[in-house]
N, C-alpha and C. Protein backbone atom coordinates (compact mmCIF):
# COMPACT_ATOMS: atom_id res chain seq x y z
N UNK A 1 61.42 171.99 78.45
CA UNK A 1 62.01 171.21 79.53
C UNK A 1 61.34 171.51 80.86
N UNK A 2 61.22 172.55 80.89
CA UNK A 2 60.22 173.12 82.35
C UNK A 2 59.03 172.01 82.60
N UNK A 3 58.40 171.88 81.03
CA UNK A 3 57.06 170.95 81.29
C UNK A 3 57.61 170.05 82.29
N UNK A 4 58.90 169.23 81.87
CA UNK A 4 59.17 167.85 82.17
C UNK A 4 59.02 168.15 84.04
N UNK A 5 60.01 168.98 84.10
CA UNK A 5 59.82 169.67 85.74
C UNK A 5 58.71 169.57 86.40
N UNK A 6 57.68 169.86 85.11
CA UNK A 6 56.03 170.20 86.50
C UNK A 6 55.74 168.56 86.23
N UNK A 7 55.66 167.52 85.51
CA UNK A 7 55.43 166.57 84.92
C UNK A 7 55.88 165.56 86.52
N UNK A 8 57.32 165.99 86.71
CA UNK A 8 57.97 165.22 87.91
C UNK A 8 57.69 165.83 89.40
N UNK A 9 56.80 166.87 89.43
CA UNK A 9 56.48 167.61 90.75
C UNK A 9 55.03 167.01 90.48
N UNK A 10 54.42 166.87 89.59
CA UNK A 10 52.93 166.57 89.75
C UNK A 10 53.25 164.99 90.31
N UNK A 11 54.08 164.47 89.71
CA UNK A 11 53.70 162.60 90.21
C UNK A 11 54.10 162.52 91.66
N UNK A 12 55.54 162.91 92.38
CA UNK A 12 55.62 163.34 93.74
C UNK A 12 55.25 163.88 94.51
N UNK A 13 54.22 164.96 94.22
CA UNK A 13 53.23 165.75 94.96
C UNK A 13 51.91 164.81 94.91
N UNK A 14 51.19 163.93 94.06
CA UNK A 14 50.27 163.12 94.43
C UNK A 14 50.86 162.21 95.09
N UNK A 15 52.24 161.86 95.38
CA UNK A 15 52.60 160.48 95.92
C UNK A 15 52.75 161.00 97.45
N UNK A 16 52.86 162.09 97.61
CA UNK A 16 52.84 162.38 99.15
C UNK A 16 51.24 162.71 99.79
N UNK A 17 50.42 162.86 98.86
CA UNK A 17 48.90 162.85 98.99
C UNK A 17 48.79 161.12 99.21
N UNK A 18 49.07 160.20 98.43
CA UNK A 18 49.09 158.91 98.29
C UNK A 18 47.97 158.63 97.27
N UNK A 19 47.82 159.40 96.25
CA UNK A 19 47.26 159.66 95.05
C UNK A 19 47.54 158.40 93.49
N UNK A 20 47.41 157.46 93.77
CA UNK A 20 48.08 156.88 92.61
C UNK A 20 47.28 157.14 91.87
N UNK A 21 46.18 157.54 91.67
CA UNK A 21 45.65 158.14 90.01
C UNK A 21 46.26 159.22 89.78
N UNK A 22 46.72 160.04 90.34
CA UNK A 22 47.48 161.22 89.81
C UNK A 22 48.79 161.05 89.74
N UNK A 23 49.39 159.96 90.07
CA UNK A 23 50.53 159.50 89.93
C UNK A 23 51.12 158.98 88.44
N UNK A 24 49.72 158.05 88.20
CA UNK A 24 49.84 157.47 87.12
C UNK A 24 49.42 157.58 85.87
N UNK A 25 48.12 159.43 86.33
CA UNK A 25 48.23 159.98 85.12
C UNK A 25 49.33 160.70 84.68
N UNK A 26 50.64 160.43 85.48
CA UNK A 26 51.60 161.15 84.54
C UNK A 26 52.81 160.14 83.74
N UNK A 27 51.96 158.95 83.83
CA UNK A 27 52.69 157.96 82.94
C UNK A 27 52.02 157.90 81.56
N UNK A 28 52.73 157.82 80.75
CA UNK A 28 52.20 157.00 79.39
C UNK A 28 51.65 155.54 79.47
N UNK A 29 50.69 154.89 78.68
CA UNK A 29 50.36 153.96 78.87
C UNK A 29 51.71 152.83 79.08
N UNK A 30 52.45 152.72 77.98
CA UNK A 30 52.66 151.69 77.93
C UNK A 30 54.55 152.03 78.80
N UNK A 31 53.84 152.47 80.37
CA UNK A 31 55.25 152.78 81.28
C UNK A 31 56.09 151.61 81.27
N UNK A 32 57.28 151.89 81.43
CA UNK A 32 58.02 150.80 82.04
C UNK A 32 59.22 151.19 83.38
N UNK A 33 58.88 150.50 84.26
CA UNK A 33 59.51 150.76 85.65
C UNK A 33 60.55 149.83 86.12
N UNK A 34 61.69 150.07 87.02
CA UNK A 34 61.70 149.24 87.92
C UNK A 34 62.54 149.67 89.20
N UNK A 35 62.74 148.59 90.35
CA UNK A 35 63.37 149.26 91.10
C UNK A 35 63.98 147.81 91.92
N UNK A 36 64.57 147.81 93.30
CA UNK A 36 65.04 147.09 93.36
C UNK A 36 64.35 145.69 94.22
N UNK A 37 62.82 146.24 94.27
CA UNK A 37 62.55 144.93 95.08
C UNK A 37 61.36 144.47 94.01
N UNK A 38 60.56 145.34 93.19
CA UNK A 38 60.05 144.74 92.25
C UNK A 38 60.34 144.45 90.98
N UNK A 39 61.79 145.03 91.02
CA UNK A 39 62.51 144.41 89.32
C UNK A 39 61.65 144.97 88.06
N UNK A 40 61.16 144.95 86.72
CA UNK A 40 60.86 145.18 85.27
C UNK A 40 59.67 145.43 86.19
N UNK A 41 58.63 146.39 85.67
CA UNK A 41 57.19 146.01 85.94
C UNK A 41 57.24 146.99 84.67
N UNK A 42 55.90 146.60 83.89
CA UNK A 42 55.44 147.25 82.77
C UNK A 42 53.61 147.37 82.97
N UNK A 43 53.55 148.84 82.05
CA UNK A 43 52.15 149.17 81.87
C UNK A 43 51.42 149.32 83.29
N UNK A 44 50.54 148.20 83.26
CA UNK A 44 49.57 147.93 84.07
C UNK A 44 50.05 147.68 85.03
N UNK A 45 51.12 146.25 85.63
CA UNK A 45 51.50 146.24 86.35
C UNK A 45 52.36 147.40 87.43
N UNK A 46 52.90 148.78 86.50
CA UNK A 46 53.36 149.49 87.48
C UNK A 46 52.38 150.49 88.32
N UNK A 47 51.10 150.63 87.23
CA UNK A 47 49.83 151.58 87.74
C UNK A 47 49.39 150.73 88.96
N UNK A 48 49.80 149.58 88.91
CA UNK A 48 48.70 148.55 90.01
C UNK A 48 49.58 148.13 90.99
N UNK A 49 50.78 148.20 91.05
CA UNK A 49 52.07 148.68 92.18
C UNK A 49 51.69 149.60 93.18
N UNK A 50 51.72 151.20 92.47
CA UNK A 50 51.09 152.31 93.28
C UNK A 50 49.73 152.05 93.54
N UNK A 51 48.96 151.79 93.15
CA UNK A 51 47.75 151.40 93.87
C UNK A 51 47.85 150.89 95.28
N UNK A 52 48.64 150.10 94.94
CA UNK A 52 48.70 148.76 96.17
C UNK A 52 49.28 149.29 97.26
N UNK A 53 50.97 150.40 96.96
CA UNK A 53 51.62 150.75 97.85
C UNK A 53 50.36 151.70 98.56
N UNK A 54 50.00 152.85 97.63
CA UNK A 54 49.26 154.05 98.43
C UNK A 54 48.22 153.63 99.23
N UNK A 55 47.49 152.54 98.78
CA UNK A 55 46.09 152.00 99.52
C UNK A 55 46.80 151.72 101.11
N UNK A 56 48.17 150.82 100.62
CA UNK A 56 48.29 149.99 102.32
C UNK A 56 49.53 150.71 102.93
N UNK A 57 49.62 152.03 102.67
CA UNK A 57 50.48 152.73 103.18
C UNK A 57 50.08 153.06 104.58
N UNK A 58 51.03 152.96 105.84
CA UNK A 58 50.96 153.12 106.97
C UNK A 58 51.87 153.88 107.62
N UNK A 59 51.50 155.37 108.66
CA UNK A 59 52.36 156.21 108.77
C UNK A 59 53.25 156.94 107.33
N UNK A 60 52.56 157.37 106.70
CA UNK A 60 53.73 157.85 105.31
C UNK A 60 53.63 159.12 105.47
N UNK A 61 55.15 159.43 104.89
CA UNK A 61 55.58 160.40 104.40
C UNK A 61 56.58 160.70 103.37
N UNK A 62 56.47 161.70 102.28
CA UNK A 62 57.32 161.42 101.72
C UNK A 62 57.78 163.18 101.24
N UNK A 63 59.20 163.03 101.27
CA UNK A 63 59.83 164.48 100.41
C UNK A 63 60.78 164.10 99.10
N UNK A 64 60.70 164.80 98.66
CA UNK A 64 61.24 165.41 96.99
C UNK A 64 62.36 166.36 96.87
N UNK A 65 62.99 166.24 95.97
CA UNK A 65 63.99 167.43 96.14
C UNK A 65 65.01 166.45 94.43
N UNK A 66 65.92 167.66 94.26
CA UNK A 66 66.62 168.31 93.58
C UNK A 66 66.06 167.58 92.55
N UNK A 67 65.11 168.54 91.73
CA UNK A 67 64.71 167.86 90.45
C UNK A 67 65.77 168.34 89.42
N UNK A 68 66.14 167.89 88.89
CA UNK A 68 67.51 167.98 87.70
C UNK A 68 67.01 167.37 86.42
N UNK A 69 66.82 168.37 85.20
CA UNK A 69 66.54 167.98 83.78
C UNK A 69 68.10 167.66 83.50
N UNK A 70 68.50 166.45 83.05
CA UNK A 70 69.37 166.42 82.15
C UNK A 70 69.62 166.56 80.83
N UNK A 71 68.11 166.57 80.16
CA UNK A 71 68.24 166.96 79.10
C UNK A 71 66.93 167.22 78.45
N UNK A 72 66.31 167.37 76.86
CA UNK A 72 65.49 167.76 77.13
C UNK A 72 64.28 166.00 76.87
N UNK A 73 64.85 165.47 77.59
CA UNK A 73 64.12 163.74 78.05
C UNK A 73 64.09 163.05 78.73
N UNK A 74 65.50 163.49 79.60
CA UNK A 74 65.79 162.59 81.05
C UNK A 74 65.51 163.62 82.19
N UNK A 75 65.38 162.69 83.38
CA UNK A 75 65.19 163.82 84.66
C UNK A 75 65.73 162.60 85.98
N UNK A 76 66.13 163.83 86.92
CA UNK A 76 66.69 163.03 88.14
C UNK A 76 66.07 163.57 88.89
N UNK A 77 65.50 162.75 89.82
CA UNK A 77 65.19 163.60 91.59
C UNK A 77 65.61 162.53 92.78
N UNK A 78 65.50 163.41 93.61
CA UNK A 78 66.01 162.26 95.04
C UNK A 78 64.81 162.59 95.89
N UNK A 79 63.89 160.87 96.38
CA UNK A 79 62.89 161.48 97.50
C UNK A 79 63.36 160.16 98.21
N UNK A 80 62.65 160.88 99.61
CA UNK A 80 62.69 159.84 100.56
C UNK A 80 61.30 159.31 101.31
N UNK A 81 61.08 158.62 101.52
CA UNK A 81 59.91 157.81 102.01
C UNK A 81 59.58 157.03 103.62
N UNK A 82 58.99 157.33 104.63
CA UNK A 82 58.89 157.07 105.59
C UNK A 82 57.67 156.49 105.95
N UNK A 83 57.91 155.30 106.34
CA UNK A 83 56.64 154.35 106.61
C UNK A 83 56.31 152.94 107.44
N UNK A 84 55.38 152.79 107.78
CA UNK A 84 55.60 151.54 109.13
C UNK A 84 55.58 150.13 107.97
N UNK A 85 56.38 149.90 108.02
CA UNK A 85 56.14 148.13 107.20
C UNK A 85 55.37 147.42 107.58
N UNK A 86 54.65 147.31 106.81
CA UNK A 86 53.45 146.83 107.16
C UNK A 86 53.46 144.89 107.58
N UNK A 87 54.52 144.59 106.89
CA UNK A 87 54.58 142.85 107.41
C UNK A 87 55.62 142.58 108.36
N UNK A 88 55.94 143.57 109.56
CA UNK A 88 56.84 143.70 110.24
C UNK A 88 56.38 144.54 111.53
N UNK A 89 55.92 145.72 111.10
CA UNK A 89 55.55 146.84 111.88
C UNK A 89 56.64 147.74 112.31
N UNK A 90 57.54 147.12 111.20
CA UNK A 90 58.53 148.62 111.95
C UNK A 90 58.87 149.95 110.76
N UNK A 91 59.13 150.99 111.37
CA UNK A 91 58.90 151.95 110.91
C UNK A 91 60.65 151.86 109.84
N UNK A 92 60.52 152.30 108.73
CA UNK A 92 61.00 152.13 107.78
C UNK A 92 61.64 153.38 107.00
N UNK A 93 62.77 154.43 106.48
CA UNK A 93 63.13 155.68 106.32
C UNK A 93 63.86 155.47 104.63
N UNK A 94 63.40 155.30 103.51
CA UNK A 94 64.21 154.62 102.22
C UNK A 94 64.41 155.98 101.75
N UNK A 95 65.99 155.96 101.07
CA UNK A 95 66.12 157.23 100.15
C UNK A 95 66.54 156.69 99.49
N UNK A 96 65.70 157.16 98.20
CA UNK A 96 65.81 156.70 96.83
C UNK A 96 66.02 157.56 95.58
N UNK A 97 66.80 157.32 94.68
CA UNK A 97 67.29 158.82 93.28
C UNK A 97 66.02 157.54 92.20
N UNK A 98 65.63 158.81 91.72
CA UNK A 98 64.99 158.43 90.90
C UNK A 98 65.20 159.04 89.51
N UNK A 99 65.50 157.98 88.14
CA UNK A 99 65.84 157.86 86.97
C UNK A 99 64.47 158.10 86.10
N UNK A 100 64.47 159.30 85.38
CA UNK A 100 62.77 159.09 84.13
C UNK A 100 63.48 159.78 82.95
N UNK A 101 62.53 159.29 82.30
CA UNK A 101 62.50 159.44 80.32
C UNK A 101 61.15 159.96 80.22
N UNK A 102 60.89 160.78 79.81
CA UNK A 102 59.76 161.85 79.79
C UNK A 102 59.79 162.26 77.94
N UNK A 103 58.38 161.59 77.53
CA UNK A 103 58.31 162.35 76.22
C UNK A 103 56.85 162.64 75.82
N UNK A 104 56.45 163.88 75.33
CA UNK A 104 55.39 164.32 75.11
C UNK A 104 54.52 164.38 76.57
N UNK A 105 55.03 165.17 77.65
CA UNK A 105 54.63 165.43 78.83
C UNK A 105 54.21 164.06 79.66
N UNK A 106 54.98 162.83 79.30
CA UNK A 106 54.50 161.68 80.10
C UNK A 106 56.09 161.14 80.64
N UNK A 107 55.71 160.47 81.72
CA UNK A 107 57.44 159.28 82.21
C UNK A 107 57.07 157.97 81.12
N UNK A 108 57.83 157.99 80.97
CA UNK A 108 57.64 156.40 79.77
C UNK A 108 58.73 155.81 80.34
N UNK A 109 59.60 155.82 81.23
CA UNK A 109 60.81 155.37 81.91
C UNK A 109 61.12 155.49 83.33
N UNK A 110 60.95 154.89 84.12
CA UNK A 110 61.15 155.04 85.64
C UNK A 110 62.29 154.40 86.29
N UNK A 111 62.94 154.80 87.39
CA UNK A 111 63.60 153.61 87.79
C UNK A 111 64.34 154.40 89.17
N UNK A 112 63.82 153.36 89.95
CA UNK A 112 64.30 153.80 91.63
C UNK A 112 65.29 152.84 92.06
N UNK A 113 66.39 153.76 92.47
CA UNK A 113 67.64 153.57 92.49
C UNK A 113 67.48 153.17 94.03
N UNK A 114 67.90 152.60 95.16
CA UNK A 114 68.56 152.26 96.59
C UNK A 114 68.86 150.83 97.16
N UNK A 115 69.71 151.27 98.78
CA UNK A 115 70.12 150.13 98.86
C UNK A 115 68.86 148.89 99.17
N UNK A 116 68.92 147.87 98.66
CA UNK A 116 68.12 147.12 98.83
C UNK A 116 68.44 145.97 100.64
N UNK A 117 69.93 146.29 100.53
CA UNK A 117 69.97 145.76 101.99
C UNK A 117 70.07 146.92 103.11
N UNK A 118 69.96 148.18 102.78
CA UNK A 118 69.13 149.01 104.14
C UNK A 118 68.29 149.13 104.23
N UNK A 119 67.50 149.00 103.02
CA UNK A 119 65.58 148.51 103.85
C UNK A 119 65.66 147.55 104.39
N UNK A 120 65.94 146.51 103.79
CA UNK A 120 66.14 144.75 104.37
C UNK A 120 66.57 145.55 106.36
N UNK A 121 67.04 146.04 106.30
CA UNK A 121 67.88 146.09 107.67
C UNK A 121 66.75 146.71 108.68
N UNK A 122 66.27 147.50 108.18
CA UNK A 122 65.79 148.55 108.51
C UNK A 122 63.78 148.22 108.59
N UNK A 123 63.64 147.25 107.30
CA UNK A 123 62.40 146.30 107.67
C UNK A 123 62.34 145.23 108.23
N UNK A 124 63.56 144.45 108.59
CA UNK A 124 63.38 143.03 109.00
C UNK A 124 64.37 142.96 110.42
N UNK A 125 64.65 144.35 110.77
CA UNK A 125 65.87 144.04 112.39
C UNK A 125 66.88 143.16 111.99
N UNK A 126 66.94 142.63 112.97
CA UNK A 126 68.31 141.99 113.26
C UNK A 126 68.27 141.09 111.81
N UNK A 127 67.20 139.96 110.97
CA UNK A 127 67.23 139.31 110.58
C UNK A 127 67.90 140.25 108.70
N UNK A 128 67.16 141.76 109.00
CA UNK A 128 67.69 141.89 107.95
C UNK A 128 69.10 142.86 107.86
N UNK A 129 69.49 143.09 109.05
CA UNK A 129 70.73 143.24 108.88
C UNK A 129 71.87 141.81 108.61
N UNK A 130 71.94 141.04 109.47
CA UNK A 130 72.39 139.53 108.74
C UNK A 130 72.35 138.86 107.94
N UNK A 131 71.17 138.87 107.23
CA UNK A 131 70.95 138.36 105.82
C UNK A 131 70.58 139.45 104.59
N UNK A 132 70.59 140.62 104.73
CA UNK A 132 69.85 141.26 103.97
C UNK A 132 70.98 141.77 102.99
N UNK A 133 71.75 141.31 102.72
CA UNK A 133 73.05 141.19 101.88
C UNK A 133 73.20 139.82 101.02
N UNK A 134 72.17 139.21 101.06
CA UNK A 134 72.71 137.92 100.46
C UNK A 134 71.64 138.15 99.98
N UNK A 135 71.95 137.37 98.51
CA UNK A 135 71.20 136.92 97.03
C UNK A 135 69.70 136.06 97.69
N UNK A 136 69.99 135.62 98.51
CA UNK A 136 68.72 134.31 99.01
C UNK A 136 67.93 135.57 99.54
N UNK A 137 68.27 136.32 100.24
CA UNK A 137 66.86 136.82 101.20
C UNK A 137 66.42 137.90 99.97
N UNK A 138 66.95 138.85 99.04
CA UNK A 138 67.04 139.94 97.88
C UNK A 138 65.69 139.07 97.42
N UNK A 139 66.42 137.59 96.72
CA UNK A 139 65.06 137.71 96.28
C UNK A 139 64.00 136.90 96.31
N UNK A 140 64.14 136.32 97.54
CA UNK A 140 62.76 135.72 98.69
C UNK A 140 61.71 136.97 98.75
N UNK A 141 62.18 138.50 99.03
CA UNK A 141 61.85 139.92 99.15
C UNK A 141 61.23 140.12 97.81
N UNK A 142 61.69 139.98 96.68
CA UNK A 142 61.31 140.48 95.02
C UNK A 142 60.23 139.40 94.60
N UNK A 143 60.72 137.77 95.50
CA UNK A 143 59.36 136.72 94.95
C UNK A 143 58.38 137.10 95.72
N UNK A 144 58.33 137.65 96.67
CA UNK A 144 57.20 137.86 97.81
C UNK A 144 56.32 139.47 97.05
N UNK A 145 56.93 140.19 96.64
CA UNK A 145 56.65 141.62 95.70
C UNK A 145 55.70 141.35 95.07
N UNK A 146 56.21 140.58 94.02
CA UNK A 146 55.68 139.56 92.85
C UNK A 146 54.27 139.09 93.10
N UNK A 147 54.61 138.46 94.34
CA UNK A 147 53.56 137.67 94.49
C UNK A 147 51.91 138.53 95.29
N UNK A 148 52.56 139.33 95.90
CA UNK A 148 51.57 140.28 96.09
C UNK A 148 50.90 141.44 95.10
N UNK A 149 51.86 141.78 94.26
CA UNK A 149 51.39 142.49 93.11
C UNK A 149 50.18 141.94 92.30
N UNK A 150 51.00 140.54 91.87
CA UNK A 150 49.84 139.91 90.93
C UNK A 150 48.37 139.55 91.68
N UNK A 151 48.42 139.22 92.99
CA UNK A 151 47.37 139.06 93.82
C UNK A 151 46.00 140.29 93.83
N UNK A 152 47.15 141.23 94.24
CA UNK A 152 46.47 142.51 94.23
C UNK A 152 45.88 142.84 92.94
N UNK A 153 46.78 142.51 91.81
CA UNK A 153 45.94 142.73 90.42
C UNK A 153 44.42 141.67 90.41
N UNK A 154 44.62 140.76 90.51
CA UNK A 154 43.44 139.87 90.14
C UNK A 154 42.25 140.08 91.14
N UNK A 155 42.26 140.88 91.82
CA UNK A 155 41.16 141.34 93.21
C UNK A 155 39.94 141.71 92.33
């Protein structure tokens, strides 16, 4: 179980480097992720997520903390992430618990837990405190994800 421990300190310790190859050598190929603004992403698509975030990351920072084995396959941690939004420019503070399934020293299961309308608030001002509760702007935010992901893949 310890492995699983260094397994979840190695992918958060490259993610505060902004390392997505070392991020995503601690996935199994065939990962499956999701969270709340890019929804299911599988395999490729989640290696090419972190790519995208770490490349166009602006002002970042990020901390880690209470890594918790629940067993000897699941794991919990809570990090938080600080960064200028980049299609906005405002500076941005997300805390997020993060859900993994870890087998044979890889995450084969990911999943980032937060509120999706305090980023909204917190990336879009006033517009996303007023709307950033409703179903229309959630996932105007997840089609716009989408749509940059796959972009970024076909480069």
């Amino acid at each position: 179980m310890n492995d699983n421990k260094t397994v979840v300190e190695n992918f958060y310790t490259a993610f505060q480097h902004l390392d997505a190859a070392g991020m995503n050598v601690c996935y199994r190929e065939d990962i499956i992720f999701s969270d709340p603004v890019f929804g299911l992403l599988k395999a490729d698509e989640v290696k090419a997520m972190w790519e995208m975030l770490c490349a166009n990351a602006k002002d970042f920072s990020l901390h880690f903390s209470d890594i918790e084995l629940l067993d000897e396959e699941y794991a919990t941690c809570k990090w938080n992430a600080s960064y200028t939004f980049s299609r906005t420019g405002r500076k941005v503070t997300n805390h997020i618990k993060a859900f993994m399934r870890l087998k044979d020293g890889k995450i084969i299961e990911h999943s980032d837990a937060f509120r999706l309308s305090a980023w909204l608030a917190q990336a879009f001002g006033w517009k996303g405190i007023l709307f950033g509760w409703t179903g229309f702007m959630k996932r105007a935010i997840q089609k716009e994800a989408r749509k940059n992901l796959l972009k970024y893949m076909d480069r």
